[in-house]
Protein backbone atom coordinates (compact mmCIF):
# COMPACT_ATOMS: atom_id res chain seq x y z
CA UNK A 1 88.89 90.82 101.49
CA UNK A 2 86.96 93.19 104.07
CA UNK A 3 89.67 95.82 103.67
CA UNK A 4 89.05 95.50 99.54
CA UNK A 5 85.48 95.35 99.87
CA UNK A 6 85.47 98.50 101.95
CA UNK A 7 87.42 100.53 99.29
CA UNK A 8 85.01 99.26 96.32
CA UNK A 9 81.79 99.32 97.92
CA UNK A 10 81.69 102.73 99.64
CA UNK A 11 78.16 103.97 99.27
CA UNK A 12 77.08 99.87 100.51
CA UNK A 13 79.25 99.90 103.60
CA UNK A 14 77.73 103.95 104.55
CA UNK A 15 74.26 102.44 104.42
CA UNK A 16 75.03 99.59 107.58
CA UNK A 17 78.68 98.40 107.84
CA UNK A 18 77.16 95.43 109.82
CA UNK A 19 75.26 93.85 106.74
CA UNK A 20 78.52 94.21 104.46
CA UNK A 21 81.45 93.14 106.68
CA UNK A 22 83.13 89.90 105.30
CA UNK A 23 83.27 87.19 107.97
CA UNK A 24 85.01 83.54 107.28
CA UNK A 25 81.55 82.27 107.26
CA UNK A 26 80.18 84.78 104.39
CA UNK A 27 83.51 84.30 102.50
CA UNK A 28 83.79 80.68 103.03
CA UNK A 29 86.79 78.78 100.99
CA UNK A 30 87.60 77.92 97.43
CA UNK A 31 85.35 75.64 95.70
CA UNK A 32 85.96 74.68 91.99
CA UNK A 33 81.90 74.14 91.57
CA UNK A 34 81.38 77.55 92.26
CA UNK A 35 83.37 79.25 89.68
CA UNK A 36 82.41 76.41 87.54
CA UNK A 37 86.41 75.02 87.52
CA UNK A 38 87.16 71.83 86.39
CA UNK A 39 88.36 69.96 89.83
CA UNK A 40 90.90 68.35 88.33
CA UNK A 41 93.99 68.32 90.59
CA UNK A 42 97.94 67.71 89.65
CA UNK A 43 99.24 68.02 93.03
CA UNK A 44 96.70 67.54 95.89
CA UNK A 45 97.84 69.13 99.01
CA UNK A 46 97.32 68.62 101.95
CA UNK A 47 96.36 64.92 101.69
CA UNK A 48 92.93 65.60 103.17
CA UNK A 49 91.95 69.08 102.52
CA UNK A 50 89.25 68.55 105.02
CA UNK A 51 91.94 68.78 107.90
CA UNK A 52 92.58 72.41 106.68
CA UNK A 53 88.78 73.32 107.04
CA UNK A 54 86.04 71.12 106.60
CA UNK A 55 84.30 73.19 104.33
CA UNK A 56 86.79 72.26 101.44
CA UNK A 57 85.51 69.57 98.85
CA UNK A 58 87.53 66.73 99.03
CA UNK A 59 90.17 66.19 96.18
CA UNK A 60 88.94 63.87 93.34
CA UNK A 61 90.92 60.89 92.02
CA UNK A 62 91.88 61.39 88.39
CA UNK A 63 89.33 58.59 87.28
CA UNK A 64 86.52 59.86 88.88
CA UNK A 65 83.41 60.02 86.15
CA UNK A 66 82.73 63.84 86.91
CA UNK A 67 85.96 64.43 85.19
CA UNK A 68 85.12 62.94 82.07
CA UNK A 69 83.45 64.13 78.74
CA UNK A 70 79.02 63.22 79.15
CA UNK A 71 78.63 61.83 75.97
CA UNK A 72 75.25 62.87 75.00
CA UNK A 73 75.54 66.48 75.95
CA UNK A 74 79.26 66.52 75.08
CA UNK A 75 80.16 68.70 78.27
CA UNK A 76 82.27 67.57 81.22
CA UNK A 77 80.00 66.61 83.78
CA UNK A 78 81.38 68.47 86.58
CA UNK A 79 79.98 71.74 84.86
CA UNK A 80 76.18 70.23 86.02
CA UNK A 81 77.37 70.48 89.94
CA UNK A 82 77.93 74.13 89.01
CA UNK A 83 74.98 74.88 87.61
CA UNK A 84 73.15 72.66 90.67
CA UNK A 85 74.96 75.64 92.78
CA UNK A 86 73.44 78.66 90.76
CA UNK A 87 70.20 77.39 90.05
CA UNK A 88 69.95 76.88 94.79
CA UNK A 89 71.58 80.34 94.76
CA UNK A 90 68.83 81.70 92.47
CA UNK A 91 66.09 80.27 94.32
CA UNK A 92 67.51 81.84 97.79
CA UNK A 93 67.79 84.95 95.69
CA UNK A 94 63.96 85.12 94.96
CA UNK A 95 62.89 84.07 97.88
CA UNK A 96 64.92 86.36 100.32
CA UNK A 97 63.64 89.37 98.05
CA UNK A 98 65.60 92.52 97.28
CA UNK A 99 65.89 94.04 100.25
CA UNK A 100 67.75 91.15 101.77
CA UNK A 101 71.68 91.24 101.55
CA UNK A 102 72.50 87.70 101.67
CA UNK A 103 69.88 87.09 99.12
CA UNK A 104 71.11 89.34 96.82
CA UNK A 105 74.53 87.75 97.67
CA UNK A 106 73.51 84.64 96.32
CA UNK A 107 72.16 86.19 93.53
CA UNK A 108 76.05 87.20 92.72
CA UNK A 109 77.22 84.36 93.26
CA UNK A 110 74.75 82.63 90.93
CA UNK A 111 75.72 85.33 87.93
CA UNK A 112 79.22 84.71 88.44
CA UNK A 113 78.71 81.43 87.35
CA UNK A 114 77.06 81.96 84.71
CA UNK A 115 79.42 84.97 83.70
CA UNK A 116 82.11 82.49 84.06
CA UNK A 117 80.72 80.22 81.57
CA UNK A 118 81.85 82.52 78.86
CA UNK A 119 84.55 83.80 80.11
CA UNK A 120 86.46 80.57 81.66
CA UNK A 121 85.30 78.12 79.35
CA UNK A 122 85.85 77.43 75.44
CA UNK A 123 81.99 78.19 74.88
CA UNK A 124 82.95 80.90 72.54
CA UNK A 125 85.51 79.14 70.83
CA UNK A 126 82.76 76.19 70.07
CA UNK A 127 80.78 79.27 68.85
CA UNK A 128 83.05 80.44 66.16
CA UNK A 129 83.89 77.01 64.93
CA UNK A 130 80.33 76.51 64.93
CA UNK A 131 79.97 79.10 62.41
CA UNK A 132 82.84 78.01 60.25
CA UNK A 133 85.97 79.84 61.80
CA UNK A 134 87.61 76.22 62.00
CA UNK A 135 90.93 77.80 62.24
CA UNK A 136 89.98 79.00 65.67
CA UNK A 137 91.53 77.11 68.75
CA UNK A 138 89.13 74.97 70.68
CA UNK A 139 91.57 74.35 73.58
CA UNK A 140 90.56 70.48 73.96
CA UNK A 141 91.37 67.67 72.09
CA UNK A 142 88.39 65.80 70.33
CA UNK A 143 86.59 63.36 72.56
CA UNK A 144 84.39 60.41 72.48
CA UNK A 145 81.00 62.24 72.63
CA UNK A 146 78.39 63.27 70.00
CA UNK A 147 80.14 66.97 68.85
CA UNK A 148 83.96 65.62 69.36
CA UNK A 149 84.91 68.88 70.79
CA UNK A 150 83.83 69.03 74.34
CA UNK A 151 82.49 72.24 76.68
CA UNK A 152 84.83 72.55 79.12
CA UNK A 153 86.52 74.92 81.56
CA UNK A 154 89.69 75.18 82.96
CA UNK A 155 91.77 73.91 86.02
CA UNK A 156 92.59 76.70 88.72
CA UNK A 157 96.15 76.59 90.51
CA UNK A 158 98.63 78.59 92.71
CA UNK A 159 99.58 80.96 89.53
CA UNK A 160 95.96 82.09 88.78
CA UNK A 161 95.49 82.86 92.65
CA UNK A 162 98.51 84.75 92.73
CA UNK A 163 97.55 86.30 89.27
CA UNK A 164 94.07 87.11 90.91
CA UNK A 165 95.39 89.11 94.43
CA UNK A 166 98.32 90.66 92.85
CA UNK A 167 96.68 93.63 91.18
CA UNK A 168 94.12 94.60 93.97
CA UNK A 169 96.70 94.46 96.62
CA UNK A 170 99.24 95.77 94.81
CA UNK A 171 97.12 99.04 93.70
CA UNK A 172 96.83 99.74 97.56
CA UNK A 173 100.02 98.65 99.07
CA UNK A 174 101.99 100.61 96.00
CA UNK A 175 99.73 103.12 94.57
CA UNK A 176 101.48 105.01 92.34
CA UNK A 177 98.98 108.00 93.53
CA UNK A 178 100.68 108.40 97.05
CA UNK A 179 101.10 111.36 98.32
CA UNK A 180 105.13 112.34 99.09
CA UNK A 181 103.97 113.68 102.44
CA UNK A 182 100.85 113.28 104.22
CA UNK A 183 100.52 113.25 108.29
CA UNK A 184 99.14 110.03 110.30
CA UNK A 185 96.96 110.22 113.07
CA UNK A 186 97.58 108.47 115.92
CA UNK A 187 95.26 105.41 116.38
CA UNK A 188 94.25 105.68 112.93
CA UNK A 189 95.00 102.05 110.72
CA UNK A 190 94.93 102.58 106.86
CA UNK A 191 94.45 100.20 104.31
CA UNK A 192 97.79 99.18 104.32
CA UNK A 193 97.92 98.68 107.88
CA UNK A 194 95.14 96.40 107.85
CA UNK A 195 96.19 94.48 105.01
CA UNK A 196 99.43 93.94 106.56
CA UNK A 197 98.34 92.91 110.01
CA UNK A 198 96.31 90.42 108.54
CA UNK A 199 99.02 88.85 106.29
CA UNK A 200 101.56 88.96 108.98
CA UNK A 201 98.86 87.69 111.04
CA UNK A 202 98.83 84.32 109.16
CA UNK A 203 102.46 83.99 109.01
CA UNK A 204 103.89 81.19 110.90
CA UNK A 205 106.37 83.36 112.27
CA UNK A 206 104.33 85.33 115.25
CA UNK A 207 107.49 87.97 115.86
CA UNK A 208 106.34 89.55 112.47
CA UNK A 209 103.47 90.76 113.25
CA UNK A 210 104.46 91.70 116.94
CA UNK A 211 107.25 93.95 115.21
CA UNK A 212 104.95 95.16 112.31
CA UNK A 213 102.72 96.40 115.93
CA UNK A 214 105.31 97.98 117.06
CA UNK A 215 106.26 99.84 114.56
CA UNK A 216 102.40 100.92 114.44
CA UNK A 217 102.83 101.92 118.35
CA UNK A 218 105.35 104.20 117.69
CA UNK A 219 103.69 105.70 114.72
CA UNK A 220 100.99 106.66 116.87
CA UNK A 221 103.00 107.97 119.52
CA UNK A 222 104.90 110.27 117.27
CA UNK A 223 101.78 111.73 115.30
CA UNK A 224 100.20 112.25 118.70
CA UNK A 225 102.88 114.61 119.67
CA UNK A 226 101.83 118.44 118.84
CA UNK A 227 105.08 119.05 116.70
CA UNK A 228 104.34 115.68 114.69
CA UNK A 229 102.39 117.47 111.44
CA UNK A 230 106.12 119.35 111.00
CA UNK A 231 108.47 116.14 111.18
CA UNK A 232 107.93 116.07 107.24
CA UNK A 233 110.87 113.88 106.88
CA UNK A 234 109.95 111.36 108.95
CA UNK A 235 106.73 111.20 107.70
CA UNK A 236 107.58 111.23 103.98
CA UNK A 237 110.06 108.18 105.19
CA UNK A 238 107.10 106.31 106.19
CA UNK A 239 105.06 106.91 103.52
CA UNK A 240 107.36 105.51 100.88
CA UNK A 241 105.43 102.26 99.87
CA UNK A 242 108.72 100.97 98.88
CA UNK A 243 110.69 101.18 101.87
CA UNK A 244 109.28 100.66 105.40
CA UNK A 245 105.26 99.45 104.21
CA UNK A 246 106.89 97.70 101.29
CA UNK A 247 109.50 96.06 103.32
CA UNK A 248 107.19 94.59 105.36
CA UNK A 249 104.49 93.55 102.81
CA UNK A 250 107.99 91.63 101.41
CA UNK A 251 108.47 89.74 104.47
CA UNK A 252 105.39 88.25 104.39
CA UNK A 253 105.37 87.78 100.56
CA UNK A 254 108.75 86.00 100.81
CA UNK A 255 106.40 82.86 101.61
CA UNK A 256 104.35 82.70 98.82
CA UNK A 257 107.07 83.34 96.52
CA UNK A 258 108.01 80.20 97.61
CA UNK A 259 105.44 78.74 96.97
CA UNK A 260 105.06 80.09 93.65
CA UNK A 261 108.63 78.98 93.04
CA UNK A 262 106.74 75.44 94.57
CA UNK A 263 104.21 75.46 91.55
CA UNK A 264 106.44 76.10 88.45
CA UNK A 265 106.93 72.85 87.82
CA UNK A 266 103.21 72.17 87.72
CA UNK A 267 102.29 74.96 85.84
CA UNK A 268 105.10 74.35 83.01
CA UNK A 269 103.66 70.91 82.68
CA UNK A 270 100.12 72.74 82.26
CA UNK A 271 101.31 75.36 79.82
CA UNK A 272 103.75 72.49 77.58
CA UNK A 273 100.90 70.59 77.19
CA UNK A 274 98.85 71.75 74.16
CA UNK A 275 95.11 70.32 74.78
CA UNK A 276 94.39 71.34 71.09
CA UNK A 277 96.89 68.35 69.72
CA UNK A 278 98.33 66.41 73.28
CA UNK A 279 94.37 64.27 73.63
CA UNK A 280 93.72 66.08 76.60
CA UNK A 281 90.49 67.53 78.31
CA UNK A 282 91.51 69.12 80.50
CA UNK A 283 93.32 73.04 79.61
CA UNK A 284 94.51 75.24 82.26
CA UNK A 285 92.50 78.43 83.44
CA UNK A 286 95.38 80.39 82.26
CA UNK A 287 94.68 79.21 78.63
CA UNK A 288 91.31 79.40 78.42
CA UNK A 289 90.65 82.49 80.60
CA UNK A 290 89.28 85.82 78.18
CA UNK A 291 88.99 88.57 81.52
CA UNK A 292 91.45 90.59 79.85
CA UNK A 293 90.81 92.99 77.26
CA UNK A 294 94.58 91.81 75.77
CA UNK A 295 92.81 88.25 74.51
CA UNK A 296 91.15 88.72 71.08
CA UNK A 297 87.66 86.89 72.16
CA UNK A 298 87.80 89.22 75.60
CA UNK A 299 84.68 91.35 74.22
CA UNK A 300 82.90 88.76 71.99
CA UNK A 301 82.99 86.92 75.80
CA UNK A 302 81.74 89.56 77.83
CA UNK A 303 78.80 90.88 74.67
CA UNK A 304 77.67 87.13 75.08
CA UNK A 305 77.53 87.20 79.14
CA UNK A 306 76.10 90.44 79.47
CA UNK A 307 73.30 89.11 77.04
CA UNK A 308 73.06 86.04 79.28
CA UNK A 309 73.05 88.17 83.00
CA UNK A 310 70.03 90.77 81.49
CA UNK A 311 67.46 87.95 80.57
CA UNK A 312 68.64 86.48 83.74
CA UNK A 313 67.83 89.19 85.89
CA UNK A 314 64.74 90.60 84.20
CA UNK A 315 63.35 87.11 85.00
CA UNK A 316 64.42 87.86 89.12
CA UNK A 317 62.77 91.22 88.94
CA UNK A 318 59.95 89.18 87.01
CA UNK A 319 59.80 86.99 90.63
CA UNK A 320 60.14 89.51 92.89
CA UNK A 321 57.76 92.02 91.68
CA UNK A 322 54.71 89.24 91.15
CA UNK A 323 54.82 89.69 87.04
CA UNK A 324 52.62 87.51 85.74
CA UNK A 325 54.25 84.91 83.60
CA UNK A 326 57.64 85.63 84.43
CA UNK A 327 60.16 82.50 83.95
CA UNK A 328 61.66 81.48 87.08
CA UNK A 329 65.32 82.87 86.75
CA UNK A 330 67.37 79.43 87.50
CA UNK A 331 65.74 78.14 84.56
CA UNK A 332 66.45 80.85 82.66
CA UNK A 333 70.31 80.45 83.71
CA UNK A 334 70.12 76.84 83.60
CA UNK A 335 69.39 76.87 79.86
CA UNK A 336 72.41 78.96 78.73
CA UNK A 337 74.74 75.78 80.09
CA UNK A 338 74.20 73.86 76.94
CA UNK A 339 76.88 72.88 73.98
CA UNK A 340 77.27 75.58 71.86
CA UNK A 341 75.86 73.29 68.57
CA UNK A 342 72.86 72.22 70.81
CA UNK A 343 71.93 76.47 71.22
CA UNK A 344 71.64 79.02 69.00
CA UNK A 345 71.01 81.61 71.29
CA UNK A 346 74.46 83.26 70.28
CA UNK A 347 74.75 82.22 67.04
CA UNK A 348 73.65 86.03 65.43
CA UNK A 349 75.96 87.94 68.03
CA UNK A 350 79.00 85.97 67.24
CA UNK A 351 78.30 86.15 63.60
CA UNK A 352 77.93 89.82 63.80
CA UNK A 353 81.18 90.18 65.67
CA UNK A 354 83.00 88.04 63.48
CA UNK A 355 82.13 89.87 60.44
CA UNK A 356 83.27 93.25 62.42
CA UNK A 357 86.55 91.99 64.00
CA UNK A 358 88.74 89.21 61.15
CA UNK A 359 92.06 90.52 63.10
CA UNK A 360 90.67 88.80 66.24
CA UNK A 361 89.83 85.76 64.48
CA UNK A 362 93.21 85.39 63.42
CA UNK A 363 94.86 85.91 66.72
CA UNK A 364 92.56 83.47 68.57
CA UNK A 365 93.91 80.77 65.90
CA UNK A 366 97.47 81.15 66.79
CA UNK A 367 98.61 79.21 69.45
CA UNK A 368 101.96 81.09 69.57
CA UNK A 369 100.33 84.72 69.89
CA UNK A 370 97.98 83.51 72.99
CA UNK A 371 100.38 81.84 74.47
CA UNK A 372 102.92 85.08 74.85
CA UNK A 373 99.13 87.12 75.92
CA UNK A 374 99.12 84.73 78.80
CA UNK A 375 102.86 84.74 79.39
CA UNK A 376 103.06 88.30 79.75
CA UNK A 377 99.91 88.34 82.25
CA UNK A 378 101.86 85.43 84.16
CA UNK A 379 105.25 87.65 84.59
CA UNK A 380 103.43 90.91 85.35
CA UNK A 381 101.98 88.70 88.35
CA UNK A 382 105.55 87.34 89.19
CA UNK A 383 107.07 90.65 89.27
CA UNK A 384 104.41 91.83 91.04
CA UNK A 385 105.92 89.34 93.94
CA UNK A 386 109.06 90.13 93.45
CA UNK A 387 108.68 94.24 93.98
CA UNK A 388 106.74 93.02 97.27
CA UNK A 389 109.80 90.67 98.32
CA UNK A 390 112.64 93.37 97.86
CA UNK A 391 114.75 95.74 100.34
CA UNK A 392 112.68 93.20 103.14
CA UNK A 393 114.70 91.39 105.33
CA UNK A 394 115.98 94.45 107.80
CA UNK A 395 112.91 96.11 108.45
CA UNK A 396 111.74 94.47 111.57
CA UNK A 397 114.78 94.62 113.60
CA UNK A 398 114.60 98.12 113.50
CA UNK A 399 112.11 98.04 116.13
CA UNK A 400 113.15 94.78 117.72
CA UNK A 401 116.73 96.76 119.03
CA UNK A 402 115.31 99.90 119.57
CA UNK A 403 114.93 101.05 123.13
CA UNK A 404 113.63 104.18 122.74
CA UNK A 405 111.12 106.55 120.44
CA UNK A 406 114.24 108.69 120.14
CA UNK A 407 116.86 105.18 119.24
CA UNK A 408 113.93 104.46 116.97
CA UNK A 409 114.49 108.01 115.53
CA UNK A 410 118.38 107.69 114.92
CA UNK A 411 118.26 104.30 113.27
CA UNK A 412 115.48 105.39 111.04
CA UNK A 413 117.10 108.70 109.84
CA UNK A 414 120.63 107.90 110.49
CA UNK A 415 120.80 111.10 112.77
């Protein structure tokens, strides 16, 4: 994530690296209340999360009240433990002030919450049926609370994480912008590098990354040699995402194909299930998700939470700069987590961009359309691991059995 972070957030990390660098404490773990995900769990492992790092919520039994359907506000009442997260996070935010880092971390954190309202929940769905677009799929079964249809958000497995990292890591490990030829210098670690090291670092196989090193050792040694610039074919041999980085990116992806392999049978049962006619509460985040632009409700879902993230933080630079009157923020944000019939807030946006976009309407009624939207975004994210996994398992031994820069040479080139 540090690696990432450096690559998006240039101009942050050139003002003091120190403030910016992403530590296991600033990162923390995956909690379900704070991308307001519904904690629901098919296959809870390890037993006791807690044993993995203590900082993990523990998993909930599948009768525990938060998972149910509040009948008076007709929202599942986990979604309140999310918005007891923002509303804390909002508070640090004001009272940290906007020169403070971690402050204005929380204050993230907070809007991705509330961003994630519209687009991981079926708020905007409620919204169109609202307004007499019936046809439109609520992704829930009816429930025994006072609007039938529920506010709720999805469950988040192993297929949405892998769906998640793909694409970043991906982009740097295999950018289709490489250059065929470009010299190393010696010492010098690239993004690859480091994203490497740190996945072979967490392999349970320790030779990996001692022969991923290696390999590093004798990159160095051969770019710090003054002919080194002119070895273009070595170099351009190196540089090949797809052969020697690939190749070891796939060693280390090999695992969590497995494990994807692992979770197919969990997310099939997901994805067979239709919560619109099975009874259920509970969709998947894969069916409910609208983050990209391919789902027909992606920009009606991101006009709606850009609406919601302005009034939001006008009312933190309200608190920050002393205006007087200004509504504390985490009520502000607070308000927007209401059922879509008990609001109406949104109801002149969504009417508006109904009007403009019928098409969209139609294709966020058919089950069969959204369904191949989220299958495609699924296999782009499997073959994804699969380009990582291939050409993988001889890589290493190249340096394991070579005794020499030069016997490193002649198994490399062939010469």
């Amino acid at each position: 994530m540090d690696v990432l972070a450096v690559k998006e957030f240039t101009d942050l990390m050139q003002i003091d690296r120190s403030r910016f660098v992403v530590t296991p404490e600033r990162l923390g773990v995956y909690r379900p209340g704070e991308h307001i995900d519904n904690p629901r769990t098919i296959n809870p492992e390890p037993a006791n999360p807690k044993e993995r790092d203590a900082d993990f919520d523990d998993w909930l039994q599948p009768d525990d009240p938060v998972l149910q359907v509040d009948h008076d506000t007709s929202m599942k009442r986990y979604i309140q433990h999310s918005v007891e997260i923002m509303v804390a996070s909002l508070e640090s935010a004001v009272n940290a002030g906007p020169q403070s880092t971690d402050g204005l971390r929380d204050m993230g954190a907070a809007l991705h919450i509330l961003e994630d309202l519209f687009a991981h929940s079926n708020f905007v769905e409620l919204s169109l049926i609202k307004l007499g677009h019936n046809s439109v799929l609520p992704w829930t079964s009816e429930a025994a609370c006072k609007h039938k249809l529920p506010l709720v958000t999805g469950t988040f497995g192993g297929s949405d994480i892998i769906a998640s990292l793909a694409e970043p890591l991906g982009r740097i490990l295999f950018s289709p912008k490489d250059k065929p030829f470009e010299a190393f210098r010696a010492g010098e670690r690239y993004e690859r590098d480091q994203i490497i090291q740190i996945i072979l670092g967490e392999h349970p196989e320790p030779g990996l990354l001692a022969g991923y090193e290696a390999f590093l050792e004798a990159r160095d040694q051969w770019a710090s040699q003054p002919f080194s610039e002119q070895v273009e074919r070595f170099y351009a041999f190196i540089g090949t995402p797809g052969r020697l980085l690939g190749n070891a990116f796939g060693i280390a992806m090999q695992s969590l194909a497995v494990w994807l392999g692992n979770s197919v049978d969990d997310l099939q049962t997901l994805l067979n299930e239709d919560p619109n006619t099975s009874g259920s509460t509970d969709p998947s985040h894969s069916q409910l998700a609208k983050d990209h632009a391919q789902h027909p409700l992606h920009v009606l879902a991101a006009t709606l939470a850009r609406k919601a993230v302005l009034q939001v933080g006008q009312a933190v630079l309200g608190q920050w700069h002393g205006k007087e009157g200004a509504a504390h923020p985490a009520r502000v944000a607070a308000r927007f987590f209401t059922h879509p019939m008990d609001c109406d807030w949104q109801d002149a946006v969504v009417r508006e961009w109904a009007e403009a976009n019928p098409a969209q309407i139609e294709r966020a009624a058919l089950k069969s359309e959204l369904d191949q939207t989220r299958t495609q975004l699924q296999r782009h994210a499997k073959k994804d691991l699969q380009r990582f996994s291939q050409d993988s398992s001889n890589f290493l031994n190249v340096f394991f059995e070579s005794t020499s820069l030069a016997d490193l040479w002649a198994r490399m080139t062939g010469k």
